[in-house]
C-alpha atoms as a PDB file:
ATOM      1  CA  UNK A   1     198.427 -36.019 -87.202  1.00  0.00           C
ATOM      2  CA  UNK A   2     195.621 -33.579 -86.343  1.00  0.00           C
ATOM      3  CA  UNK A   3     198.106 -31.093 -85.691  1.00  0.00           C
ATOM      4  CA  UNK A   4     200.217 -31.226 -89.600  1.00  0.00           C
ATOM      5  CA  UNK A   5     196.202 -31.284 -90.652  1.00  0.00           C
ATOM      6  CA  UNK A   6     195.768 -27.947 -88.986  1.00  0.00           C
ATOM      7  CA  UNK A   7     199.231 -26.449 -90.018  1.00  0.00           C
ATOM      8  CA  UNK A   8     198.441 -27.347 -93.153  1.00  0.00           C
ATOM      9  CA  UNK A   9     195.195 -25.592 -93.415  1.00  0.00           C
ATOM     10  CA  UNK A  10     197.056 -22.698 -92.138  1.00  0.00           C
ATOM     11  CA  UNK A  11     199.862 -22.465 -94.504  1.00  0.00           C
ATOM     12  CA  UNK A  12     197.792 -23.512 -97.567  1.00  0.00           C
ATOM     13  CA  UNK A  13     194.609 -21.845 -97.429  1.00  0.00           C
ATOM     14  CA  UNK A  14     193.801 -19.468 -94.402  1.00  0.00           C
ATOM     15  CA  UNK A  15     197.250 -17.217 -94.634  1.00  0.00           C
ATOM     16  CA  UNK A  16     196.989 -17.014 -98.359  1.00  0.00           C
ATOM     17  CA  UNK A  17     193.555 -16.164 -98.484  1.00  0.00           C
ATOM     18  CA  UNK A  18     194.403 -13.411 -95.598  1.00  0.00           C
ATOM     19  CA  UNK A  19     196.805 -11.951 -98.004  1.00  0.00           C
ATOM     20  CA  UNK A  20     194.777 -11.931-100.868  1.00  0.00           C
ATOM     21  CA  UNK A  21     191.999 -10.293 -99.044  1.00  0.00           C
ATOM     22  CA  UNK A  22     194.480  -7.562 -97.813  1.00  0.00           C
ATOM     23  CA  UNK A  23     195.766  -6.905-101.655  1.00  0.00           C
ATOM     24  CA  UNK A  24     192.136  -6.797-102.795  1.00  0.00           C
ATOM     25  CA  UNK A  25     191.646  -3.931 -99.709  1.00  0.00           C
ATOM     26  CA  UNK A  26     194.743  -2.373-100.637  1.00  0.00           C
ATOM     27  CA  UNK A  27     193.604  -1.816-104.551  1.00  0.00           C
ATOM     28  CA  UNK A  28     190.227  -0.957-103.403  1.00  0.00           C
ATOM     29  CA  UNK A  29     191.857   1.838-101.720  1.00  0.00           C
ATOM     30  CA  UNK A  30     193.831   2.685-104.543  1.00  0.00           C
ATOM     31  CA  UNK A  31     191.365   2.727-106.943  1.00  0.00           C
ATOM     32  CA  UNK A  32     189.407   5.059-104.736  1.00  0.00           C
ATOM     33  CA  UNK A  33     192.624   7.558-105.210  1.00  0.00           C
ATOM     34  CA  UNK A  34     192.670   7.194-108.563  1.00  0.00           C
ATOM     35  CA  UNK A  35     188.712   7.154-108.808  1.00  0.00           C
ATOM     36  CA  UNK A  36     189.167  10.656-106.579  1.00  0.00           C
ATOM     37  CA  UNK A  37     191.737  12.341-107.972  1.00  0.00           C
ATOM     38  CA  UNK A  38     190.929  11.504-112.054  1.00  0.00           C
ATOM     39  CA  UNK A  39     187.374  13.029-111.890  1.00  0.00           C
ATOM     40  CA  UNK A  40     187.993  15.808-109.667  1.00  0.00           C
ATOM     41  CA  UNK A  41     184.870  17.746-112.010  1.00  0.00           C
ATOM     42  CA  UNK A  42     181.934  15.427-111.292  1.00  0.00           C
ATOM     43  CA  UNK A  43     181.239  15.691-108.127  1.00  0.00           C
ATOM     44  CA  UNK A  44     179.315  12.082-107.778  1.00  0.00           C
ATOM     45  CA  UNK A  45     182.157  10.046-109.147  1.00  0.00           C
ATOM     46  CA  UNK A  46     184.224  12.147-106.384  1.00  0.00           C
ATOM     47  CA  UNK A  47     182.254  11.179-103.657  1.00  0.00           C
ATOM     48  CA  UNK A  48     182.280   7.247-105.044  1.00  0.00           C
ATOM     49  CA  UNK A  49     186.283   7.357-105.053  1.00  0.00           C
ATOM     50  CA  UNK A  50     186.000   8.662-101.203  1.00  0.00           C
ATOM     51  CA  UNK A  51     184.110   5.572-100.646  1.00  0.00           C
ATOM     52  CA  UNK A  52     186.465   3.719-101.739  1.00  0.00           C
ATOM     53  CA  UNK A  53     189.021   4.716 -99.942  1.00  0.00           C
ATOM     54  CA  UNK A  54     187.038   4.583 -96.692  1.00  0.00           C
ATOM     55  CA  UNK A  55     186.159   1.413 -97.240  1.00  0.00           C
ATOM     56  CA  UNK A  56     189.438   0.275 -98.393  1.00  0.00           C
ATOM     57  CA  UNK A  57     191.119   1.551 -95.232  1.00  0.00           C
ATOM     58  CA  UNK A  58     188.281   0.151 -92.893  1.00  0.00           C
ATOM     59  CA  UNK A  59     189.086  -3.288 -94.336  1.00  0.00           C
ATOM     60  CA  UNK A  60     192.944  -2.825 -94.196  1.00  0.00           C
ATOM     61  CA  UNK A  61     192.709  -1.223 -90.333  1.00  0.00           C
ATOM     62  CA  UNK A  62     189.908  -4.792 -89.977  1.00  0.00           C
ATOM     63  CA  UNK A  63     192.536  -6.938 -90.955  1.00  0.00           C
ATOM     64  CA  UNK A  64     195.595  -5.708 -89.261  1.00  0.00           C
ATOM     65  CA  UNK A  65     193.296  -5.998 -86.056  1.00  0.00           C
ATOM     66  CA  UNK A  66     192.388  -9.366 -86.090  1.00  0.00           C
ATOM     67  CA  UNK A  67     196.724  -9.730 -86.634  1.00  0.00           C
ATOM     68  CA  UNK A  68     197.136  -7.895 -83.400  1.00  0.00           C
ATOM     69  CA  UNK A  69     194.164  -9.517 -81.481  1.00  0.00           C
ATOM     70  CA  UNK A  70     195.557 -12.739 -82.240  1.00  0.00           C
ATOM     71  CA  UNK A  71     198.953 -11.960 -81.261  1.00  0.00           C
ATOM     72  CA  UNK A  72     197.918 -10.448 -77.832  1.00  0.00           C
ATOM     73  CA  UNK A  73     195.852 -13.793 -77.269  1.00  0.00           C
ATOM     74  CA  UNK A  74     198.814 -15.711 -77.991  1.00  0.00           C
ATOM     75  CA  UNK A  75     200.995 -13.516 -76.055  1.00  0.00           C
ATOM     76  CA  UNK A  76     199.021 -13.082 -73.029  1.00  0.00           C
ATOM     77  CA  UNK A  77     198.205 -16.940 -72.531  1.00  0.00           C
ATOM     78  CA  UNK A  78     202.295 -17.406 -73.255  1.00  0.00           C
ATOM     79  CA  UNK A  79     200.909 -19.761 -76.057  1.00  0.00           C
ATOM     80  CA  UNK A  80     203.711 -20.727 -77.898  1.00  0.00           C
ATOM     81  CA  UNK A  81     202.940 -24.049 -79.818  1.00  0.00           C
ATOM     82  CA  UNK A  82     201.231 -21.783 -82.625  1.00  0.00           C
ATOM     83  CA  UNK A  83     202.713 -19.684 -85.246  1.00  0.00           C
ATOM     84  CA  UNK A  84     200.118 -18.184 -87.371  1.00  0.00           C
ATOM     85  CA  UNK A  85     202.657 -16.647 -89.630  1.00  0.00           C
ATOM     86  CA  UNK A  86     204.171 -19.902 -90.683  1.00  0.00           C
ATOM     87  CA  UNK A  87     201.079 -22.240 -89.817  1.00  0.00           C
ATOM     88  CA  UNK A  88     202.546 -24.421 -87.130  1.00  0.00           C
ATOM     89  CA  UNK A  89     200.467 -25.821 -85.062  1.00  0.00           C
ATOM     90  CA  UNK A  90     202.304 -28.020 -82.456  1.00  0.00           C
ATOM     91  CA  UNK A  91     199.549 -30.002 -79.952  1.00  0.00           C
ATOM     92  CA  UNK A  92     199.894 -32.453 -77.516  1.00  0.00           C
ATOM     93  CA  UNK A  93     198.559 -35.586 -77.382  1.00  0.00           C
ATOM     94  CA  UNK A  94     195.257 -36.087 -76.461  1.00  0.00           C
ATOM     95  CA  UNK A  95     194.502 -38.770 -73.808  1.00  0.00           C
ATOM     96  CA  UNK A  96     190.825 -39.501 -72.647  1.00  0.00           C
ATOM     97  CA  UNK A  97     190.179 -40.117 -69.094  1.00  0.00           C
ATOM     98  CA  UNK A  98     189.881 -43.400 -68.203  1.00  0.00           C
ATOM     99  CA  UNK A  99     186.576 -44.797 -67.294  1.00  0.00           C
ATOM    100  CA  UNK A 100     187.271 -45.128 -63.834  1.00  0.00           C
ATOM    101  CA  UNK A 101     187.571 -41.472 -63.572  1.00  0.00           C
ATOM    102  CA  UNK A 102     184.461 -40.110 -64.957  1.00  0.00           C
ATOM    103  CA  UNK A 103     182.388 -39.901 -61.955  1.00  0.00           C
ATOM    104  CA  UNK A 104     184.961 -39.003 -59.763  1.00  0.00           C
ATOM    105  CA  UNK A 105     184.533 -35.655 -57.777  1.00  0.00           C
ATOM    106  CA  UNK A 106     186.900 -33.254 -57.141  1.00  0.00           C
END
């Protein structure tokens, strides 16, 4: 149950909302071109569209890393009961200890 709950989340609201912030960083940068190259006169409004664009590629290269961090992670720890990109989330069944083995050291 807790595991549909967190694919769910996933799928519905945390890889959408990844993509959306990647378009919003992708027009960002593009309006920094078009910012750049449309007022290539005034110097201060040429500087702005640079600005743009730097920020628009710092956010793009931000959010392509945290893609690639994750799938090392997963990769390195052979973790395969998660797929980000289609927000599965398989876990197993939790099972407290039993009383009796609380105390017990090891």
């Amino acid at each position: 149950m807790l595991d549909t709950f967190i694919g769910n989340v996933n799928r519905l609201i945390i890889n959408p909302l990844i993509l959306l912030l990647f378009a919003l960083a992708v027009v960002y940068f593009l309006y920094g071109v078009l910012e750049f190259i449309m007022n290539q006169e005034n110097e201060d409004k040429k500087t702005s569209g640079k600005s743009h664009m730097l920020w628009g590629v710092i956010g793009i290269t931000i959010m392509m890393g945290v893609w690639a961090i994750l799938g090392v992670i997963l990769n390195t720890f052979n973790i395969t009961d998660i797929n980000p990109e289609r927000g599965e989330v398989k876990l197993d069944e939790y099972i407290p200890p039993s009383p009796n083995n609380l105390n017990q050291r090891y």
